[in-house]
N, C-alpha and C. Protein backbone atom coordinates (compact mmCIF):
# COMPACT_ATOMS: atom_id res chain seq x y z
N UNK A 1 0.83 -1.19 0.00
CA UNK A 1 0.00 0.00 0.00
C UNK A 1 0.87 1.26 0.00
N UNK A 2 1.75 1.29 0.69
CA UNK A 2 2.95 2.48 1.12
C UNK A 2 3.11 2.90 -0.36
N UNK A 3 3.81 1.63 -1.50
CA UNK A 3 4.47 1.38 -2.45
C UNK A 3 3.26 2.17 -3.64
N UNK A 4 1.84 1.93 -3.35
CA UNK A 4 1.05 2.63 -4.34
C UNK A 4 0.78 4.48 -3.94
N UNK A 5 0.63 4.45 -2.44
CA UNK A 5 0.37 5.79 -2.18
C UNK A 5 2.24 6.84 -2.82
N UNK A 6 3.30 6.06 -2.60
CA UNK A 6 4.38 7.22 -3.39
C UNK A 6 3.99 6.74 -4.67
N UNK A 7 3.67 6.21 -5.53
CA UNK A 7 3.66 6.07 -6.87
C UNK A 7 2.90 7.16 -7.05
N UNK A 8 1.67 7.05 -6.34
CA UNK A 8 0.64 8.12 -6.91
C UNK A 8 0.66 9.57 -7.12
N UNK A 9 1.43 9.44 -5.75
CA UNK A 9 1.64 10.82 -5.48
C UNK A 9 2.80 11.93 -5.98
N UNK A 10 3.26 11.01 -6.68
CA UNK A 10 4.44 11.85 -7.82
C UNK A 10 3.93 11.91 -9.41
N UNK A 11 4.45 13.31 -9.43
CA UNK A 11 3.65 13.77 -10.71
C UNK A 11 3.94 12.70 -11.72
N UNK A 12 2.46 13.00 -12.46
CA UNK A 12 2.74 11.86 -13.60
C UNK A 12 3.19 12.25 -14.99
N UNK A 13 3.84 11.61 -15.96
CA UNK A 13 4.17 12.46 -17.47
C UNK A 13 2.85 12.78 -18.17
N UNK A 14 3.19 13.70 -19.05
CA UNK A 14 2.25 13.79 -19.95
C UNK A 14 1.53 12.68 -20.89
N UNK A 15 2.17 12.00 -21.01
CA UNK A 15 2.15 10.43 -21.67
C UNK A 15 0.97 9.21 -20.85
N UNK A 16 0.82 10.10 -19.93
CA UNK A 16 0.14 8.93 -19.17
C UNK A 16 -1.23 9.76 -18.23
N UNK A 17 -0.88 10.86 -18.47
CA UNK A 17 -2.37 11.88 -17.80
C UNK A 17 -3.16 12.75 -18.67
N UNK A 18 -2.32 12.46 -19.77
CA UNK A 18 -2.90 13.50 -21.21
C UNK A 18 -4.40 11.95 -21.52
N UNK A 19 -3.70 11.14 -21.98
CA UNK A 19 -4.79 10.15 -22.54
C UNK A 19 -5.22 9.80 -21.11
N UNK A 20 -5.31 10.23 -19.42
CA UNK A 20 -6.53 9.24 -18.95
C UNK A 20 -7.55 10.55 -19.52
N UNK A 21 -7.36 11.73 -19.28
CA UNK A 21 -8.24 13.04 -19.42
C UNK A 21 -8.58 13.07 -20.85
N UNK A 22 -8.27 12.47 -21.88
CA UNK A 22 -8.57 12.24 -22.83
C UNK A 22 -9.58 11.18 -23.02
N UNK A 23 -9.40 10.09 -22.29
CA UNK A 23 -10.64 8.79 -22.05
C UNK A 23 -11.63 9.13 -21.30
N UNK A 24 -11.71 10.37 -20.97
CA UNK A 24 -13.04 10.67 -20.40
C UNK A 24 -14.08 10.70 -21.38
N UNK A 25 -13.87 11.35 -22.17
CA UNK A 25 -14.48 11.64 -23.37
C UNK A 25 -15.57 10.35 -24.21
N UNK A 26 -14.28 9.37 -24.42
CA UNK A 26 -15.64 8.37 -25.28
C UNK A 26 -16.07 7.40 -23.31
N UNK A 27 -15.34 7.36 -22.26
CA UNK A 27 -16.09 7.06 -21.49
C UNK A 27 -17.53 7.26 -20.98
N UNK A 28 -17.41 8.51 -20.94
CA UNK A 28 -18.83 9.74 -21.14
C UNK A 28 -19.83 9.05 -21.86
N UNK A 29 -19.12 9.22 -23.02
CA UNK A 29 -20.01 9.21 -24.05
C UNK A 29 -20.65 7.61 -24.16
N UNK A 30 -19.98 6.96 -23.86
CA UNK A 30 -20.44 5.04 -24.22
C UNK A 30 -21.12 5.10 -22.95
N UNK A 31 -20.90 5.51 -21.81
CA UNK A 31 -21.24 5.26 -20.56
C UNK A 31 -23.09 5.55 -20.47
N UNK A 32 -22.81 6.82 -20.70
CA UNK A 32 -24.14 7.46 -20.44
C UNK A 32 -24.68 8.76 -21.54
N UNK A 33 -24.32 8.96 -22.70
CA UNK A 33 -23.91 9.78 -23.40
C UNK A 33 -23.85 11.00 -22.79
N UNK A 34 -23.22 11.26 -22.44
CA UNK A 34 -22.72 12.65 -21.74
C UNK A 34 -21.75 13.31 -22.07
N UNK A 35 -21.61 14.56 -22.08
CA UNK A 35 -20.36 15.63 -22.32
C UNK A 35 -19.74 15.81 -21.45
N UNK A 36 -18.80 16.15 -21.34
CA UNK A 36 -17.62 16.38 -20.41
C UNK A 36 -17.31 17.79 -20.45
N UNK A 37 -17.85 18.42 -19.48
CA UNK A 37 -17.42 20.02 -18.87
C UNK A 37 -17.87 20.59 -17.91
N UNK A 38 -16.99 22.10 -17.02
CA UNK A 38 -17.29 21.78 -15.82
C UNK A 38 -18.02 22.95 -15.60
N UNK A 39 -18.12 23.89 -16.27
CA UNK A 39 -18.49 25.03 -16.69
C UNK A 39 -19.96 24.99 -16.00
N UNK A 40 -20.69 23.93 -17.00
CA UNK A 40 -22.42 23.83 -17.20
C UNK A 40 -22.48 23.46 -15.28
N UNK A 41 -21.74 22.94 -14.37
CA UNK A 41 -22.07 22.61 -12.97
C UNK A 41 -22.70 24.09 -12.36
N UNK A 42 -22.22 25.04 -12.42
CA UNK A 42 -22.77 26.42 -11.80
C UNK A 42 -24.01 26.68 -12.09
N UNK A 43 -24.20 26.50 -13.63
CA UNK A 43 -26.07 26.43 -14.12
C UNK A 43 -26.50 25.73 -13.34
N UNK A 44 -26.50 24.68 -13.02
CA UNK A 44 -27.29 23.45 -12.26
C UNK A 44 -27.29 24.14 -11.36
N UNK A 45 -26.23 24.63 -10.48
CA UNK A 45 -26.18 25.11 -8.94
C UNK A 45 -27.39 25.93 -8.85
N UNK A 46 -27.05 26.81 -9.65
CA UNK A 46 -28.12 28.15 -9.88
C UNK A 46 -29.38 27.90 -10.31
N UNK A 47 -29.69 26.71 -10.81
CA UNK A 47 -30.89 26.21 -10.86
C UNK A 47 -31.90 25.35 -10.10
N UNK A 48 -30.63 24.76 -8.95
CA UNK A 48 -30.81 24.29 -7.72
C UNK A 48 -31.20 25.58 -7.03
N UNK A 49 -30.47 26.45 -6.67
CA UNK A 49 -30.54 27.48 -5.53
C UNK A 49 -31.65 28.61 -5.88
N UNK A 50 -31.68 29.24 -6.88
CA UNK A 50 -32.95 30.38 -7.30
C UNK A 50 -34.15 29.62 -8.26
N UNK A 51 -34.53 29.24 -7.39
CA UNK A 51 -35.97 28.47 -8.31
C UNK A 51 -36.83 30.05 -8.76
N UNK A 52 -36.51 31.27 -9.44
CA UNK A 52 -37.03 31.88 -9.65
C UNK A 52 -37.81 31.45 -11.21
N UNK A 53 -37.97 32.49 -11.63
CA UNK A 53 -38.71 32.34 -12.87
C UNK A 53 -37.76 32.67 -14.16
N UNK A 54 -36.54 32.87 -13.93
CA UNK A 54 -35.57 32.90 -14.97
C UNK A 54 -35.45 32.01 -16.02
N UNK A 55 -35.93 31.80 -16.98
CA UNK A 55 -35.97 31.06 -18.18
C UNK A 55 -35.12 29.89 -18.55
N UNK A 56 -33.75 30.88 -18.13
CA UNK A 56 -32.24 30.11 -18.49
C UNK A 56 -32.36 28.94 -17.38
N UNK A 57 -32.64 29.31 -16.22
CA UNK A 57 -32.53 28.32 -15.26
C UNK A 57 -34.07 27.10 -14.87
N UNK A 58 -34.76 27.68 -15.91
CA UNK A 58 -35.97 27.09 -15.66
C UNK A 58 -35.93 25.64 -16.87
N UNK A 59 -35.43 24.22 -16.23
CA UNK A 59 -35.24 23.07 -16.77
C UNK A 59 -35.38 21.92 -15.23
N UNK A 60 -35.49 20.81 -16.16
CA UNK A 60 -35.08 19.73 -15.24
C UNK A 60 -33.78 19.19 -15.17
N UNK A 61 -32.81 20.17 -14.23
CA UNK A 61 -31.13 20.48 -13.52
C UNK A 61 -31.34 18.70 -12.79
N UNK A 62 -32.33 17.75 -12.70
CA UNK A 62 -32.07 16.30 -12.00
C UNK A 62 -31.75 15.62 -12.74
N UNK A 63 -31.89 15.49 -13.88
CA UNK A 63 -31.22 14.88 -15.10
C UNK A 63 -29.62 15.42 -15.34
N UNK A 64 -28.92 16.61 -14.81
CA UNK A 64 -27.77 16.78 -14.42
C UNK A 64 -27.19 16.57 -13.67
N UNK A 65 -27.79 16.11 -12.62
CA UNK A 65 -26.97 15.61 -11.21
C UNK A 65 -25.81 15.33 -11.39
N UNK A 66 -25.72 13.99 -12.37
CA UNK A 66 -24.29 13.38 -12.34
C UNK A 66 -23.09 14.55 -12.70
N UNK A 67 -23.34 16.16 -13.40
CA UNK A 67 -22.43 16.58 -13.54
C UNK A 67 -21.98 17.18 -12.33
N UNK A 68 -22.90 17.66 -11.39
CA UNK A 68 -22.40 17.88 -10.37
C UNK A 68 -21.85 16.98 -9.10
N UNK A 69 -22.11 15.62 -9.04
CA UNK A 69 -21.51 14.57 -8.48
C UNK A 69 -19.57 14.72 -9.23
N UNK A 70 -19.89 14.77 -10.48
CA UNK A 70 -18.45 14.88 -10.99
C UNK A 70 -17.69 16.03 -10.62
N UNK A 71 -18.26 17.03 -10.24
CA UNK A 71 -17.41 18.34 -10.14
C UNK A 71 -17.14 18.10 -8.41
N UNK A 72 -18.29 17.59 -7.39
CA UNK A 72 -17.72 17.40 -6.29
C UNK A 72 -16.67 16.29 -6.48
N UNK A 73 -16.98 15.55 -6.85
CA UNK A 73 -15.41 14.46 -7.12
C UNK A 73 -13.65 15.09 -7.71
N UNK A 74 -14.33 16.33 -7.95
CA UNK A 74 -13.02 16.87 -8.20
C UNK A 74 -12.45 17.96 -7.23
N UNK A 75 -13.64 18.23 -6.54
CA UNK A 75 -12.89 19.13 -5.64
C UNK A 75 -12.65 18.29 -4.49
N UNK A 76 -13.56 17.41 -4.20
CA UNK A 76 -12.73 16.46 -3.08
C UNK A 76 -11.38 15.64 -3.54
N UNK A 77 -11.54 15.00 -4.58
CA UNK A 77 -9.78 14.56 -5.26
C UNK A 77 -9.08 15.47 -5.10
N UNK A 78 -9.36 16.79 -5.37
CA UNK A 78 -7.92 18.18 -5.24
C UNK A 78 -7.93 17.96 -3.67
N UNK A 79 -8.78 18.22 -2.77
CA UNK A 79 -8.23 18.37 -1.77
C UNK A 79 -7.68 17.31 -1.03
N UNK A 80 -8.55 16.00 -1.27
CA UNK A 80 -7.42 14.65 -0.69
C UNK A 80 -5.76 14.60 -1.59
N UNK A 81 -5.37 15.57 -2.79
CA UNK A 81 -4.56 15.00 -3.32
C UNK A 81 -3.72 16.21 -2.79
N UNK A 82 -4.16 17.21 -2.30
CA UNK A 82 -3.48 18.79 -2.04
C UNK A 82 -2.93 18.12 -0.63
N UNK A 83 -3.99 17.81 0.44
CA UNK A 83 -3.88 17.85 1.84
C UNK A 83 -2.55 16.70 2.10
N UNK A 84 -2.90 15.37 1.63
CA UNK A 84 -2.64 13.47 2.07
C UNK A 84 -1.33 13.48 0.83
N UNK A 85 -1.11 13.92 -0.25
CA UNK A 85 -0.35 13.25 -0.97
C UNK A 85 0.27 14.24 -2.07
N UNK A 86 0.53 15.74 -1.62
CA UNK A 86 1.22 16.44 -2.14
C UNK A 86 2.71 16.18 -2.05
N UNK A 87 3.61 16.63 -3.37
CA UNK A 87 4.36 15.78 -3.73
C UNK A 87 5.67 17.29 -2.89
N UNK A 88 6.64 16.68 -1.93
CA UNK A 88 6.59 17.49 -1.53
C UNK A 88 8.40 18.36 -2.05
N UNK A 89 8.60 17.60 -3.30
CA UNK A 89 9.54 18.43 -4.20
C UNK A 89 9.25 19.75 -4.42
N UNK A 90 9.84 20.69 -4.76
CA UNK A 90 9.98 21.71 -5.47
C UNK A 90 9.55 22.40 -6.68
N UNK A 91 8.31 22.58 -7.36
CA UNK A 91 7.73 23.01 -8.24
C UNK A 91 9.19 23.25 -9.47
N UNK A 92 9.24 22.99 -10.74
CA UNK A 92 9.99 23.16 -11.49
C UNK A 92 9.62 24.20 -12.30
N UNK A 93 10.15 25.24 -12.46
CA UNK A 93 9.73 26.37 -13.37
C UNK A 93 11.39 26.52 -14.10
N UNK A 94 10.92 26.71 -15.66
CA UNK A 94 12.06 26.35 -16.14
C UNK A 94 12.74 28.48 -15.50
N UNK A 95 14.25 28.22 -15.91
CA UNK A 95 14.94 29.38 -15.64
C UNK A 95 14.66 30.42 -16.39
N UNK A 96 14.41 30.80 -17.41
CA UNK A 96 13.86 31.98 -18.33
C UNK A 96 12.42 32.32 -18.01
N UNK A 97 11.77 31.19 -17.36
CA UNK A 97 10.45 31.57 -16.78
C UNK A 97 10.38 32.40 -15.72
N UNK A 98 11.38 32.08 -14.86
CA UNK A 98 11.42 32.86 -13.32
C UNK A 98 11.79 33.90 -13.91
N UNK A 99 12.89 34.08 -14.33
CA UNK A 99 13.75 35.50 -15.01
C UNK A 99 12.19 36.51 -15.43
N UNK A 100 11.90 35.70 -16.58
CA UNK A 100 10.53 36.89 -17.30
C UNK A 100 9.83 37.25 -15.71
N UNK A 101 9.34 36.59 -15.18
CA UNK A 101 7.81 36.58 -13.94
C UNK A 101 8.83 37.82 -13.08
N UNK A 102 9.95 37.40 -12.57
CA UNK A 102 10.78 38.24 -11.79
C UNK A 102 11.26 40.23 -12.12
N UNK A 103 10.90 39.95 -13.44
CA UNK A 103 11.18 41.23 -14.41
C UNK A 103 9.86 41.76 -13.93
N UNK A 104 8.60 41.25 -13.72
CA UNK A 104 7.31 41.52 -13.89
C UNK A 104 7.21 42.01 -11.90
N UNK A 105 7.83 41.36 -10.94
CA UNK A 105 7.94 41.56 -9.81
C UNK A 105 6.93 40.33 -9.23
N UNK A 106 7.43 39.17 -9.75
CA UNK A 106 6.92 37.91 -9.07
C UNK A 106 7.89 37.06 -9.10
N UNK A 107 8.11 37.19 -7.33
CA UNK A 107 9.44 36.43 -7.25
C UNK A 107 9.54 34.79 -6.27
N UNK A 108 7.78 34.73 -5.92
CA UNK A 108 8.02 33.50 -4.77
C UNK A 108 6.90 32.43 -5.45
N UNK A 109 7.77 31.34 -5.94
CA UNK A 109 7.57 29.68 -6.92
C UNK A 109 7.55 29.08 -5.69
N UNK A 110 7.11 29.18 -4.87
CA UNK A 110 7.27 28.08 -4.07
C UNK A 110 5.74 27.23 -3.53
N UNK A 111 4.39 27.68 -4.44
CA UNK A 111 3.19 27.27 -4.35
C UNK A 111 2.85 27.50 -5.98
N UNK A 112 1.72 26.53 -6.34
CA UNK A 112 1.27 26.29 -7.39
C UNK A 112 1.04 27.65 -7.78
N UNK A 113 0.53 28.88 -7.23
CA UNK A 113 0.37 29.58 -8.06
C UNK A 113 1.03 31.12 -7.16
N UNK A 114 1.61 31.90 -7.93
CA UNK A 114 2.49 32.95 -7.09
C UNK A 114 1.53 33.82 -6.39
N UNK A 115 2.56 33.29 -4.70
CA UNK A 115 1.69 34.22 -3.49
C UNK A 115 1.79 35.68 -3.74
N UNK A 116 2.26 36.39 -4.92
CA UNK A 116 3.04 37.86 -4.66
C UNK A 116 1.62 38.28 -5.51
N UNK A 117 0.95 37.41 -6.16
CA UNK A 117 -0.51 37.81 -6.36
C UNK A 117 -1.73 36.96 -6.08
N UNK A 118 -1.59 36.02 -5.45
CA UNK A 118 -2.54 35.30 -5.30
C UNK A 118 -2.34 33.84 -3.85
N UNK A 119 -2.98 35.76 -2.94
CA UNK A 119 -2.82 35.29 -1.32
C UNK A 119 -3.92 35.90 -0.51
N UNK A 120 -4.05 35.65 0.19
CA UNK A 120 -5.46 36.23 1.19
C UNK A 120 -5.24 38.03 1.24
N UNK A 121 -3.83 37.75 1.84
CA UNK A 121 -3.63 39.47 1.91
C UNK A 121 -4.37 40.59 0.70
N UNK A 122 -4.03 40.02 -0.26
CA UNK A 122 -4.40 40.90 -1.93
C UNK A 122 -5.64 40.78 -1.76
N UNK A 123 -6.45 40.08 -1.52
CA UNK A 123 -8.19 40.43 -1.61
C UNK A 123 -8.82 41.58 -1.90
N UNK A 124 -8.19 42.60 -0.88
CA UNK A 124 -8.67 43.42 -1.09
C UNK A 124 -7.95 44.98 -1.09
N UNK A 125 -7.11 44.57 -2.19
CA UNK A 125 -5.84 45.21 -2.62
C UNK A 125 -6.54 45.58 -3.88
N UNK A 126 -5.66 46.60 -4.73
CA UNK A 126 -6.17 46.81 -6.22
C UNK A 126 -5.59 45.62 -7.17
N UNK A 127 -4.49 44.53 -6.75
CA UNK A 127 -3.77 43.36 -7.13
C UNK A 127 -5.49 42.52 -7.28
N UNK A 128 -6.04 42.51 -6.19
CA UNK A 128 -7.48 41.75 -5.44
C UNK A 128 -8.23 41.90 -6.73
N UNK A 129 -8.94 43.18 -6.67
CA UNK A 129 -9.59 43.78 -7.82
C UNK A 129 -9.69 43.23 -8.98
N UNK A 130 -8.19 43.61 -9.27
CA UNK A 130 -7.92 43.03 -10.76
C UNK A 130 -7.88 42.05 -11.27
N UNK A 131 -7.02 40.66 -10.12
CA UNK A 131 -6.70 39.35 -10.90
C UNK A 131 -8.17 38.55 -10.17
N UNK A 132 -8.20 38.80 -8.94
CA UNK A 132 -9.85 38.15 -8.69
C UNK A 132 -11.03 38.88 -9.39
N UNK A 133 -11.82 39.67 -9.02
CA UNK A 133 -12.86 40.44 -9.68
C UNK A 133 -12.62 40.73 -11.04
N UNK A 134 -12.08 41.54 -11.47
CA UNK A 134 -11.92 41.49 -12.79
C UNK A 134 -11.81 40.10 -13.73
N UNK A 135 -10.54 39.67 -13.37
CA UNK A 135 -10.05 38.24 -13.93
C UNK A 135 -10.80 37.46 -13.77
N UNK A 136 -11.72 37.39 -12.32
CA UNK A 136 -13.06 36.18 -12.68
C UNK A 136 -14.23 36.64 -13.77
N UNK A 137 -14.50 37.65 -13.89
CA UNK A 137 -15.66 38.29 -14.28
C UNK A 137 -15.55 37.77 -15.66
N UNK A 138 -14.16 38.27 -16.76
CA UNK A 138 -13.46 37.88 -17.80
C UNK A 138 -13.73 36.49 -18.62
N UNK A 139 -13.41 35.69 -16.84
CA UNK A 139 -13.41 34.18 -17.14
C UNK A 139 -14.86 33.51 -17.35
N UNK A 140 -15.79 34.13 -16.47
CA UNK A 140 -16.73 33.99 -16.37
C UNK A 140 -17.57 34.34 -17.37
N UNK A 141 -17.63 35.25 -17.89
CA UNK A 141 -18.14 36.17 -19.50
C UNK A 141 -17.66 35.40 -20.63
N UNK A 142 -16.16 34.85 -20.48
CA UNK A 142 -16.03 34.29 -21.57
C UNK A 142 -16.39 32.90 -21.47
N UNK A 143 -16.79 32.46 -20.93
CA UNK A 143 -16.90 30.71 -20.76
C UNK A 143 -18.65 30.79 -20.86
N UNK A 144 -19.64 31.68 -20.44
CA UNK A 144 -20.75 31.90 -21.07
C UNK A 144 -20.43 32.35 -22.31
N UNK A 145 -20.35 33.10 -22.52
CA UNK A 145 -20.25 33.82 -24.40
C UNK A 145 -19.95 32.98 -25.55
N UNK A 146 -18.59 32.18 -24.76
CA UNK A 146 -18.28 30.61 -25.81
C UNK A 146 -19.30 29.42 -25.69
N UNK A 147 -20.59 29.52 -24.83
CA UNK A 147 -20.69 28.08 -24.39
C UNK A 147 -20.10 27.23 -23.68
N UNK A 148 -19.62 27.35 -22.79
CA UNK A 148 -18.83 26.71 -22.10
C UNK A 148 -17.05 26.42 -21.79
N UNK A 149 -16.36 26.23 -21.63
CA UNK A 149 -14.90 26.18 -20.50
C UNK A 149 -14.23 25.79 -21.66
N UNK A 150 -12.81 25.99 -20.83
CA UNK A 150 -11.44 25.46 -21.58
C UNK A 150 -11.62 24.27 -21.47
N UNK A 151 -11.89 23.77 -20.57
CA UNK A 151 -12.30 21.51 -20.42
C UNK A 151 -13.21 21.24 -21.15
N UNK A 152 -14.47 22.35 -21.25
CA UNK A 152 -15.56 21.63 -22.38
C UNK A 152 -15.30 21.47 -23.55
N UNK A 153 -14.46 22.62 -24.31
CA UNK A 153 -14.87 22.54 -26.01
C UNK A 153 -12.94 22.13 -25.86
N UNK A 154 -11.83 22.52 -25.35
CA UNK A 154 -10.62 21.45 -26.10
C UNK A 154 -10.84 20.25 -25.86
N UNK A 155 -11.16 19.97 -24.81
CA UNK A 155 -11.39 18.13 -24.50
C UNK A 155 -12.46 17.37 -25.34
N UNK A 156 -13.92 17.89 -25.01
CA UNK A 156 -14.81 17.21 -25.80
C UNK A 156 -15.83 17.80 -26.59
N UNK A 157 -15.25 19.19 -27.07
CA UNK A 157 -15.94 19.25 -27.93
C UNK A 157 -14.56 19.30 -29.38
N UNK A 158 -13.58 19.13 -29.18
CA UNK A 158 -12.42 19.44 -30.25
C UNK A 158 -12.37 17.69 -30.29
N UNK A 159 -12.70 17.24 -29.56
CA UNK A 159 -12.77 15.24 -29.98
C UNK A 159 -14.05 14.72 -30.45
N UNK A 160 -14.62 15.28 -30.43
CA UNK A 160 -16.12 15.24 -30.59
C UNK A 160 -16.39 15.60 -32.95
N UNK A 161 -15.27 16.75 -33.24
CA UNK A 161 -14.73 17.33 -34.10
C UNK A 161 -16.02 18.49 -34.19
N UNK A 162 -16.76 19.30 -33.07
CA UNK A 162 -17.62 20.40 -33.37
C UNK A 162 -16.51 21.80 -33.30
N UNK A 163 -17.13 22.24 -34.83
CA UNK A 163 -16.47 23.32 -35.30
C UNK A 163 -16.38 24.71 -34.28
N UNK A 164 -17.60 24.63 -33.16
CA UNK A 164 -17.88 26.23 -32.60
C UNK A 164 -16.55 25.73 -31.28
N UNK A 165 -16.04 24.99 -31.18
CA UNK A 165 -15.13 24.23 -29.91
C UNK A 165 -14.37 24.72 -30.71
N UNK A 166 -14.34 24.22 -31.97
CA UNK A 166 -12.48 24.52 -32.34
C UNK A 166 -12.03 25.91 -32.24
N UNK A 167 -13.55 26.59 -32.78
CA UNK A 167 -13.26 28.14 -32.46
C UNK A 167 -12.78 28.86 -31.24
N UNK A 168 -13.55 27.72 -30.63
CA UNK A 168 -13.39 28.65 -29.20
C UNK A 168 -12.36 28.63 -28.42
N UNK A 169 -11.54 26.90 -28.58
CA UNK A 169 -10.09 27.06 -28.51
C UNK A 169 -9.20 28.06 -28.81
N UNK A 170 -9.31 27.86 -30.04
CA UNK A 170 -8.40 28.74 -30.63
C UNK A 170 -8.30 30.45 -30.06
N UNK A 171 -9.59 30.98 -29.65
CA UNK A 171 -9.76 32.28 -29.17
C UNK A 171 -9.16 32.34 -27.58
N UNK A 172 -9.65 30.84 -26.93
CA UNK A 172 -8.79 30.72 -25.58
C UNK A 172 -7.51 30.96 -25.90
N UNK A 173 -6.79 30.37 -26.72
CA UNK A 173 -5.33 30.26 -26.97
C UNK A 173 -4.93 31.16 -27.24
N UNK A 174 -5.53 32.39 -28.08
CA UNK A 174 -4.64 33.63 -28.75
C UNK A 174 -5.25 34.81 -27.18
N UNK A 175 -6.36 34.34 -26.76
CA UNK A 175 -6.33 35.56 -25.42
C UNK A 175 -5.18 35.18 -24.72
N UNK A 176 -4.68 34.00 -24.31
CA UNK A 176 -3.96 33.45 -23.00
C UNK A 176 -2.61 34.12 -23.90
N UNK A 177 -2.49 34.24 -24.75
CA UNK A 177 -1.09 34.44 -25.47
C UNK A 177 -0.94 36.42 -25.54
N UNK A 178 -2.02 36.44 -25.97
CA UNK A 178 -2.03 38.67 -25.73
C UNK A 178 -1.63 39.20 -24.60
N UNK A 179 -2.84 38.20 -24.03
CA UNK A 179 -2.80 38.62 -22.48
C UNK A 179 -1.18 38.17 -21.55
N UNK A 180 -0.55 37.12 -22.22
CA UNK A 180 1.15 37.04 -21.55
C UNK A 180 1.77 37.79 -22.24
N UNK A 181 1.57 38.18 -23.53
CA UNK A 181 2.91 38.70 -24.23
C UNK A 181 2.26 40.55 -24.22
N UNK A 182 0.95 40.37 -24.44
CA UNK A 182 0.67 42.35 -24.51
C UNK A 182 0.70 43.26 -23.13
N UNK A 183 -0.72 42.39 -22.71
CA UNK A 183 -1.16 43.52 -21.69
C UNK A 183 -0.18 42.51 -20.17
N UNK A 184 0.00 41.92 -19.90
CA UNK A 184 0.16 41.75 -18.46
C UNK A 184 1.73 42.05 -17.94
N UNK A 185 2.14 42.81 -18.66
CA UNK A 185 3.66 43.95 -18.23
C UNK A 185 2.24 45.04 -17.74
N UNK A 186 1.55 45.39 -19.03
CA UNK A 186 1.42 46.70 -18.10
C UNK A 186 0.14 46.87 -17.31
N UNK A 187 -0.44 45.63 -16.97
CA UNK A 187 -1.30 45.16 -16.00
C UNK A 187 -0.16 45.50 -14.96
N UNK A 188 0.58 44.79 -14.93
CA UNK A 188 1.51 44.74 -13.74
C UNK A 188 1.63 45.66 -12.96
N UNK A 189 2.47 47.02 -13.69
CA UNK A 189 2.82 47.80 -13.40
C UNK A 189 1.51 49.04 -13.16
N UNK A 190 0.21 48.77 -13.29
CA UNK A 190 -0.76 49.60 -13.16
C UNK A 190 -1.43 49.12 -11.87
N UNK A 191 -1.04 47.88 -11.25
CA UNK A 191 -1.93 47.56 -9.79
C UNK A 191 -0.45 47.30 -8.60
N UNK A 192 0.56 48.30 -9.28
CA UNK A 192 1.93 48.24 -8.25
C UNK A 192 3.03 47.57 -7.99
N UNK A 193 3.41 46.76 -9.03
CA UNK A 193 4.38 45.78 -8.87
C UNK A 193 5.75 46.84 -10.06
């Protein structure tokens, strides 16, 4: 048992976590025909929680259950895998990566995602503002506006071969790329770093 809990718990290659997250897909689909995304779980929520008269939310969300059984299965896996079996090496960020982030005034790799913006303290900082409120709002606007998440349309709707996924990839991919190479120097330097 010892011998499976370190196996597990060290990161795995791409070679071997790309295709299980990839077998979700015709699993889904042979299983129960279902789509795979995590996006559509908040509709349900919201259709669970405001039984108002809102149109969008006015369906039968019990025939979705299972997506939200799946999304709690993932936040309980993150946290049994965060809390019990975090791997407790050193995050690898290659050297030209730190260099660029460090130019930008982000200098501490030592958690999945840098505390110098994304820590309790910043909440309610103009750092707060921007990368939470703003940056969710963004995320949130765009994952309605596309139809759904970066997990819904690259995973199963780009395997699936629907054309409005491929689009929408592709628009994920060239924002995530503006947004590193244009604006987030002078994001940076406009909330104090």
């Amino acid at each position: 048992m010892n011998q499976f809990i370190d196996w597990i718990s060290q990161p795995w290659p791409w070679y071997i976590a790309g295709p299980m997250i990839g077998l979700t897909v015709p699993a889904l689909l042979i299983l129960g025909n279902k789509s795979f995304g995590i996006s559509s779980s908040l509709r349900h929520a919201c259709a669970i929680c405001i039984p108002a008269g809102i149109p969008f939310f006015n369906y039968n969300w019990r025939k979705e259950m299972w997506n939200l059984v799946f999304v709690l299965g993932v936040l309980v896996g993150g946290f049994i895998a965060t809390t019990f079996m975090s791997n407790p090496d050193e995050i690898v960020i290659a050297a030209q990566t730190q260099t660029d982030l460090a130019a930008l005034g982000i200098t501490d790799f030592s958690g999945l995602m840098p505390t110098d913006i994304f820590s309790w303290e910043n909440i309610f900082t103009a750092k707060g503002l921007v990368f939470f409120v703003l940056g969710g709002f963004l995320v949130g606007f765009g994952t309605r506006y596309a139809g759904g998440c970066t997990s819904g349309h690259a995973i199963m709707g780009i395997s699936s071969l629907q054309w409005p996924s491929m689009v929408a990839t592709l628009f994920f991919m060239v924002g995530g790329f503006l947004m590193t190479q244009v604006f987030l120097a002078p994001l940076m330097k406009l909330v104090g770093f």
